[in-house]
Protein backbone atom coordinates (compact mmCIF):
# COMPACT_ATOMS: atom_id res chain seq x y z
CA UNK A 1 -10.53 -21.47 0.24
CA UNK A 2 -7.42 -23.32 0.38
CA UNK A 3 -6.42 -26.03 2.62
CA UNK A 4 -3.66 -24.58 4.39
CA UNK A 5 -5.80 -22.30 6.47
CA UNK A 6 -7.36 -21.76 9.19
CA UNK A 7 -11.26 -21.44 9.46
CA UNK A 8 -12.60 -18.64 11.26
CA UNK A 9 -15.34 -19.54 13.26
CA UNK A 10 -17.11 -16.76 14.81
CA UNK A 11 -15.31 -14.93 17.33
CA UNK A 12 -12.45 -16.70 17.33
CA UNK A 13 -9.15 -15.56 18.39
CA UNK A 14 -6.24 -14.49 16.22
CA UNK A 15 -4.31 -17.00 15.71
CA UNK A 16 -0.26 -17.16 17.35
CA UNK A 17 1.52 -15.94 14.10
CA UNK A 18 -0.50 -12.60 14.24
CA UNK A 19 0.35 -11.54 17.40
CA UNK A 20 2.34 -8.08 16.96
CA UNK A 21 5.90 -7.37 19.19
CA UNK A 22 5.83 -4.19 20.19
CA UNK A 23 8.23 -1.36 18.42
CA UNK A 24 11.29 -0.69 20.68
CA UNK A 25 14.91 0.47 19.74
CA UNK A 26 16.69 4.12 20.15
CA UNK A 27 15.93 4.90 16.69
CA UNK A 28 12.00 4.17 16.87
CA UNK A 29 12.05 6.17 19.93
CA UNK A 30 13.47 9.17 18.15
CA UNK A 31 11.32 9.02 15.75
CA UNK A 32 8.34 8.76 17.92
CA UNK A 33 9.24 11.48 19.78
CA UNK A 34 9.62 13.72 16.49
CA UNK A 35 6.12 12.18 15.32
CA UNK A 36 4.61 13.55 18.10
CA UNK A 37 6.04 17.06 19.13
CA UNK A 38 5.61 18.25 15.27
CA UNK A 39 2.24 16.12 14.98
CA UNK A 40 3.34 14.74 11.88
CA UNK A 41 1.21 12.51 9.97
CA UNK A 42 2.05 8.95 9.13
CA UNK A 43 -0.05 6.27 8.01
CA UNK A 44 2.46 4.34 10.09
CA UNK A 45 1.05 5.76 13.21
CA UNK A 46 -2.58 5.93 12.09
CA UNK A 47 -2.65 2.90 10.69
CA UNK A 48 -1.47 1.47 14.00
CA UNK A 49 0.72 -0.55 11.21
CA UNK A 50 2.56 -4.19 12.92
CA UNK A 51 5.75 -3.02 11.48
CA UNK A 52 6.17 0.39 12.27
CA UNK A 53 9.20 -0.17 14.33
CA UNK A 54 11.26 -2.09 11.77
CA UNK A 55 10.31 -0.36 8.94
CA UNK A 56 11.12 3.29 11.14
CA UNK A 57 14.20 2.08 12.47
CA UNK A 58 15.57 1.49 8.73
CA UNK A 59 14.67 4.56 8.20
CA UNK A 60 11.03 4.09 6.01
CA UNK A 61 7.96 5.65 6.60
CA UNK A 62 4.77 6.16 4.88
CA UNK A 63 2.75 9.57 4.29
CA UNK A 64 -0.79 10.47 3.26
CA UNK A 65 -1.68 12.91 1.03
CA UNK A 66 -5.17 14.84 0.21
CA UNK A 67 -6.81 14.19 3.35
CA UNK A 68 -8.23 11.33 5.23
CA UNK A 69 -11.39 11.53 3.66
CA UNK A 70 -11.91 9.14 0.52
CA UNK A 71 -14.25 8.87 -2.17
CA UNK A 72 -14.86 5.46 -2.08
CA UNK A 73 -15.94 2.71 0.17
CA UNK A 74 -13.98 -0.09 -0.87
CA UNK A 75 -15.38 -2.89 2.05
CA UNK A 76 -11.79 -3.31 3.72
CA UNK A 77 -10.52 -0.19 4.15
CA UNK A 78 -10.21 2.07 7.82
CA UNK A 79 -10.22 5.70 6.07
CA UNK A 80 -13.83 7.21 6.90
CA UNK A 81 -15.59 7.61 3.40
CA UNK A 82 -17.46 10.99 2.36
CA UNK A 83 -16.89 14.50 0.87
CA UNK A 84 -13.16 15.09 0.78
CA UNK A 85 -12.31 18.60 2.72
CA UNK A 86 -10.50 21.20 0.05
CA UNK A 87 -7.26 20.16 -1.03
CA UNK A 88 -4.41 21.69 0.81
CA UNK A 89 -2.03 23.28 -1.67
CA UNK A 90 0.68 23.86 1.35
CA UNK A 91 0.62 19.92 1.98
CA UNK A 92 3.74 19.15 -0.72
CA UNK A 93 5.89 20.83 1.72
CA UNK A 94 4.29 20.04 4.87
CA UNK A 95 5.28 16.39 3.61
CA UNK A 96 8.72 17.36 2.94
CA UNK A 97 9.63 19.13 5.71
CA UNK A 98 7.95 15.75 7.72
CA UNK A 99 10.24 13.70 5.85
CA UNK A 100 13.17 15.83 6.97
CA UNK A 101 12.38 16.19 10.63
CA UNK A 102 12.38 12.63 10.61
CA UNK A 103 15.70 11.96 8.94
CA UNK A 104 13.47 9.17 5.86
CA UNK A 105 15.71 7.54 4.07
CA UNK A 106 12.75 5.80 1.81
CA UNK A 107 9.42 7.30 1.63
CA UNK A 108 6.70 5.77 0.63
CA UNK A 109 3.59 8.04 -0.63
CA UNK A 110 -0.35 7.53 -0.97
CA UNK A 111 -3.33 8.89 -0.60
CA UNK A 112 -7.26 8.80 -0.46
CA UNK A 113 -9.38 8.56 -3.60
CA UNK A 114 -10.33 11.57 -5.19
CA UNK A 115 -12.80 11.08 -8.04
CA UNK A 116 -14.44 14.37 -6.56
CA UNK A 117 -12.07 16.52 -8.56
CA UNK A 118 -11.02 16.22 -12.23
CA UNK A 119 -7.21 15.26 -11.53
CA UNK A 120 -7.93 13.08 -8.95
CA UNK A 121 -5.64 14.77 -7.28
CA UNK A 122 -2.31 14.45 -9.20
CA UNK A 123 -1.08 17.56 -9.31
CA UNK A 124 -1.20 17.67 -5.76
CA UNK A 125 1.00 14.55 -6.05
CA UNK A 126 3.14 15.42 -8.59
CA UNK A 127 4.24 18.61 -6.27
CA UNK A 128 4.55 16.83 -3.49
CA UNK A 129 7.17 14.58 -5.42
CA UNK A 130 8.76 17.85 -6.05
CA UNK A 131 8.75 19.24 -2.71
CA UNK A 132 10.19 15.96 -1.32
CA UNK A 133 13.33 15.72 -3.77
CA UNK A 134 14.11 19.50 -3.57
CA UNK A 135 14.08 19.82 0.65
CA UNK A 136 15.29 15.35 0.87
CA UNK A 137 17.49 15.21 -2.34
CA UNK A 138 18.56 12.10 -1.28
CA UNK A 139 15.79 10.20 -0.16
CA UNK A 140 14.00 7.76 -2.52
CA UNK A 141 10.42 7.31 -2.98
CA UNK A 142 7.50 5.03 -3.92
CA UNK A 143 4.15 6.47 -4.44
CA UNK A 144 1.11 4.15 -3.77
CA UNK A 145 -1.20 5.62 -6.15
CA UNK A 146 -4.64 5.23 -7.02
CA UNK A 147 -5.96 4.39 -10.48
CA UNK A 148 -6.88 7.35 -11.19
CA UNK A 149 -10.08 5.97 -12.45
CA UNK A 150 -7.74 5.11 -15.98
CA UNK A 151 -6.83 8.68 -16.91
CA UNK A 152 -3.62 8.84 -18.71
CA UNK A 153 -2.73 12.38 -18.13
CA UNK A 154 -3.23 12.34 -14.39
CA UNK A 155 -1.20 8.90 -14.72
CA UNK A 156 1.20 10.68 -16.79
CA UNK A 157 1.84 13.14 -14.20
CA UNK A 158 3.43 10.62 -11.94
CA UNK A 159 5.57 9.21 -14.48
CA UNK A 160 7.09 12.70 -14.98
CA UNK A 161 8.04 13.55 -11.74
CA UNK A 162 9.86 9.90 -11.79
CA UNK A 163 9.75 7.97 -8.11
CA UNK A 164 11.71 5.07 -7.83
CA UNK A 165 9.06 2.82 -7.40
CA UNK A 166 5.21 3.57 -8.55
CA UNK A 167 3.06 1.22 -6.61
CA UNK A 168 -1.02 0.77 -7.41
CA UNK A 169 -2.67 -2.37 -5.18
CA UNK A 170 -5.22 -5.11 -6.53
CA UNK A 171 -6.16 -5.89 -3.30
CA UNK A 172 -8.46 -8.63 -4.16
CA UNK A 173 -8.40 -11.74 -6.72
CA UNK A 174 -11.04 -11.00 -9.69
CA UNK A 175 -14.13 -12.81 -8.15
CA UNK A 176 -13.80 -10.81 -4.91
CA UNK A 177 -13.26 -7.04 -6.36
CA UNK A 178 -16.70 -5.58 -7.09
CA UNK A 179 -17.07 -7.00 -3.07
CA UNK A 180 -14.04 -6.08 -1.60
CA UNK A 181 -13.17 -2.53 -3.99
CA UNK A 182 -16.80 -1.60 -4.86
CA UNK A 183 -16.01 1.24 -7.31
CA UNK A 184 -12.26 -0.30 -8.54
CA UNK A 185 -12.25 -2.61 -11.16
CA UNK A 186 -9.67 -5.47 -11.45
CA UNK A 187 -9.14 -5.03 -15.07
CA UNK A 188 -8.79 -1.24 -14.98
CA UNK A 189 -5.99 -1.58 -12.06
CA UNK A 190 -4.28 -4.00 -14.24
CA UNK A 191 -3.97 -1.76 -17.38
CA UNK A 192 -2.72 0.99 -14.77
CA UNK A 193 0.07 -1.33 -13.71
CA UNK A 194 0.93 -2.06 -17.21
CA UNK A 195 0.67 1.33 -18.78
CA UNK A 196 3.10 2.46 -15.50
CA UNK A 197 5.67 0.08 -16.79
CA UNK A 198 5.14 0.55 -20.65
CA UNK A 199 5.17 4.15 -20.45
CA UNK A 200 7.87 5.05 -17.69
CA UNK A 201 9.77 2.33 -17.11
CA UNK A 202 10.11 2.69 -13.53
CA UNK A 203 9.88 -0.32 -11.44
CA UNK A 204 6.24 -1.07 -10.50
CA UNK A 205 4.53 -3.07 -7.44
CA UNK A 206 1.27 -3.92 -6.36
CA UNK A 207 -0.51 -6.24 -3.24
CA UNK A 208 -3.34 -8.47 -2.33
CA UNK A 209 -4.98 -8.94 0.66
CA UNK A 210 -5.54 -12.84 1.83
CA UNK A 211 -8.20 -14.37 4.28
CA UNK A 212 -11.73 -12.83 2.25
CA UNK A 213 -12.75 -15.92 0.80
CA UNK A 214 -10.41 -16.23 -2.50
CA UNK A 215 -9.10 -19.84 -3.35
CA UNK A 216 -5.40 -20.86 -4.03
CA UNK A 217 -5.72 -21.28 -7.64
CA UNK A 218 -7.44 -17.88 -7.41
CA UNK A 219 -4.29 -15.98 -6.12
CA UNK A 220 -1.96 -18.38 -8.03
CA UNK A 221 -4.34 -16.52 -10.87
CA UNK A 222 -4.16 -13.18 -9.60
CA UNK A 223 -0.37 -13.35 -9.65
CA UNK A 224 -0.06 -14.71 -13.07
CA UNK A 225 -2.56 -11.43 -14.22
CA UNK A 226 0.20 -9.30 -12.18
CA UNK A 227 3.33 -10.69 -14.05
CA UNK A 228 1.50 -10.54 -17.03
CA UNK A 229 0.81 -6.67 -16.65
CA UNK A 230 5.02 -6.41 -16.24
CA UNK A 231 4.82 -6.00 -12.16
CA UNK A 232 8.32 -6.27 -10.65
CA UNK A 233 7.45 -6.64 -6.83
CA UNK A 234 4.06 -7.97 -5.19
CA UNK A 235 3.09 -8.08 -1.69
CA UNK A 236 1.04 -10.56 0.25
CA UNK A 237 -0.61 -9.78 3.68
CA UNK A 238 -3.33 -10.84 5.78
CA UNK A 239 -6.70 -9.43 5.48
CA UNK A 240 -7.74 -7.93 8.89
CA UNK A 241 -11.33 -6.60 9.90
CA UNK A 242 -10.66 -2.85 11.30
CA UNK A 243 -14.11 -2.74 12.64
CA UNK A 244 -17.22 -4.57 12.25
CA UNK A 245 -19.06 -2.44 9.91
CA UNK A 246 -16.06 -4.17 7.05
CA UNK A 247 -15.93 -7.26 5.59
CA UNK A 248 -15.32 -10.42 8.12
CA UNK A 249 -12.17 -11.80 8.07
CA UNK A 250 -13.20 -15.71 6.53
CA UNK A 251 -9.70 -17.31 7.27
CA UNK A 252 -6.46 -16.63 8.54
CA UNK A 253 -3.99 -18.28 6.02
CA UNK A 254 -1.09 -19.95 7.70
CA UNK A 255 2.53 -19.44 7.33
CA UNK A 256 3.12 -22.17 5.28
CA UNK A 257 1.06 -21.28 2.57
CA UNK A 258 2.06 -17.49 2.94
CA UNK A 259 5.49 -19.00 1.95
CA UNK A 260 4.16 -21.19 -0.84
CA UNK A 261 3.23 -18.56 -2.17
CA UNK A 262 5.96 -16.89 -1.92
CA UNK A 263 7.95 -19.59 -3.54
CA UNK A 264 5.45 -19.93 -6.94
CA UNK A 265 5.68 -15.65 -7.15
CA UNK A 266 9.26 -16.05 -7.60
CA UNK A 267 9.00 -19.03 -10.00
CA UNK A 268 6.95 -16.59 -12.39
CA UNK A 269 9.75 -14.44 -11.71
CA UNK A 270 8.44 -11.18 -9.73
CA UNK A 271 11.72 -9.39 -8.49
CA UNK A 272 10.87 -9.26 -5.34
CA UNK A 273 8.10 -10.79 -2.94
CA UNK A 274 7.18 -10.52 0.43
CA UNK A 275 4.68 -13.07 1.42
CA UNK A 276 3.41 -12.71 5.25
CA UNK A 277 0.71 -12.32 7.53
CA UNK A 278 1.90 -9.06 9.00
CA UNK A 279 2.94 -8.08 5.50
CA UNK A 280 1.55 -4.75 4.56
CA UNK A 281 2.17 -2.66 1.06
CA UNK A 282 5.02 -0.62 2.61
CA UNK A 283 6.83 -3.66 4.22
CA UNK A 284 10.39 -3.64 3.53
CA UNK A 285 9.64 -1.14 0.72
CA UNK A 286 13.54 0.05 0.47
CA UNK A 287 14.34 -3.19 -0.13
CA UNK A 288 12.77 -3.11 -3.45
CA UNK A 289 14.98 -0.63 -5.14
CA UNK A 290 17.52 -3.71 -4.91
């Protein structure tokens, strides 16, 4: 663990620079209001996500696709594990039309897992690429994608479609992954990042998660793995427990190094990163068309 951190010890409470404002402004309130009347899904919302309001009132939101059901049980993660319901072929344009009601400038995209069927789901995200850019021709998206388990033609089908920004998480340094992912493997999402960028060009992004037990000269690692696979933006965030059947929360990493390492991601020359407790993948995500 690094030195510039805080210790959890048990039951402890969260320390001042994780306390969450609440959302306010006429624009979040619009959008609220919209949320809720057409019961729109957002990950913003049921994520309960620290930076909903900002991120709304610039107009950015982020959608799930293929249910709420994944096929995994990566030891972080909030989304209830299981058998996936059938996928809904109607979603694509349920998604669009969400994206409309709610006047999204920048949408970001993701989904569950889906190693129960044999595209893992990409066509389903492919058309819902479509659906957004025919009914929101002007919005611009990011898709937080899955590795597809390292299948080129269901990666390929992401490429073709061509979002702005095609986003797949690490989460985790190396030593932590078979822990923290279970099923992922660190290597595997890094040849997904690189093959994104070698293959389509588009910009590419990915994030960690701090506070699980990694060291600094872990991440300083992890980041030098993620430049080396051709990433252009990385976030950093705060690991935090959603209930107590996930992995403990080991330290909450102050400010200071959150900005350190900030500093040393743009010395290896990442395009953009935001380094931050609150910091989640979606944070500030128009920003990185810039």
């Amino acid at each position: 663990m690094s030195k510039e951190s805080v210790i959890l010890p048990e039951r402890t409470k969260k320390p001042k620079w994780l306390r969450v404002k609440l959302p306010i402004g006429k624009k979040y309130t619009e959008l609220r209001n919209v949320v809720d009347k057409y019961k729109l899904n957002t990950i913003c919302t049921s994520g309960s996500c620290p930076n909903m309001g900002e991120c709304w009132t610039e107009g950015t939101a982020t959608f799930m696709i293929l249910g709420n059901i994944c096929t995994r049980s990566c030891g972080f993660c909030g989304v209830l594990t299981g058998r996936p319901e059938t996928v809904d072929w109607e979603e694509p344009e349920k998604v669009a039309r969400s994206i409309k009601l709610m006047s999204i400038k920048h949408a970001v995209i993701t989904s569950v897992d889906r190693d129960d069927i044999k595209d893992g789901g990409s066509i389903i995200w492919a058309e819902t690429i479509q659906a957004i850019r025919r009914t929101n021709p002007n919005t611009t998206l990011e898709t937080l994608i899955p590795d597809f388990q390292g299948n080129e033609t269901n990666i390929d089908r992401i490429l073709a479609v061509k979002p702005e920004i095609i986003s797949h998480n690490l989460e985790t340094v190396r030593r932590l992954t078979r822990e923290v992912r279970i099923q992922a493997k660190y290597d595997r999402s890094l040849a997904v990042l690189k093959y994104l960028k070698d293959k389509g060009q588009q910009r590419t992004k990915s994030g960690i998660m701090l506070g699980l037990g990694e060291t600094e000269a872990e991440v300083i690692e992890t980041l030098n793995d993620l430049k080396n696979a051709k990433v252009d933006v990385v976030t950093i965030g705060q690991y935090l427990q959603p209930s107590k059947k996930h992995l403990p929360v080991v330290e909450f990493i102050t400010p200071e190094q959150f900005k350190k390492y900030e500093t040393i991601g743009k010395e290896l020359g990442f395009r953009h990163v935001e380094s931050g407790a609150l910091v989640r993948s979606s944070y500030k995500a128009h920003k990185h068309l810039a």
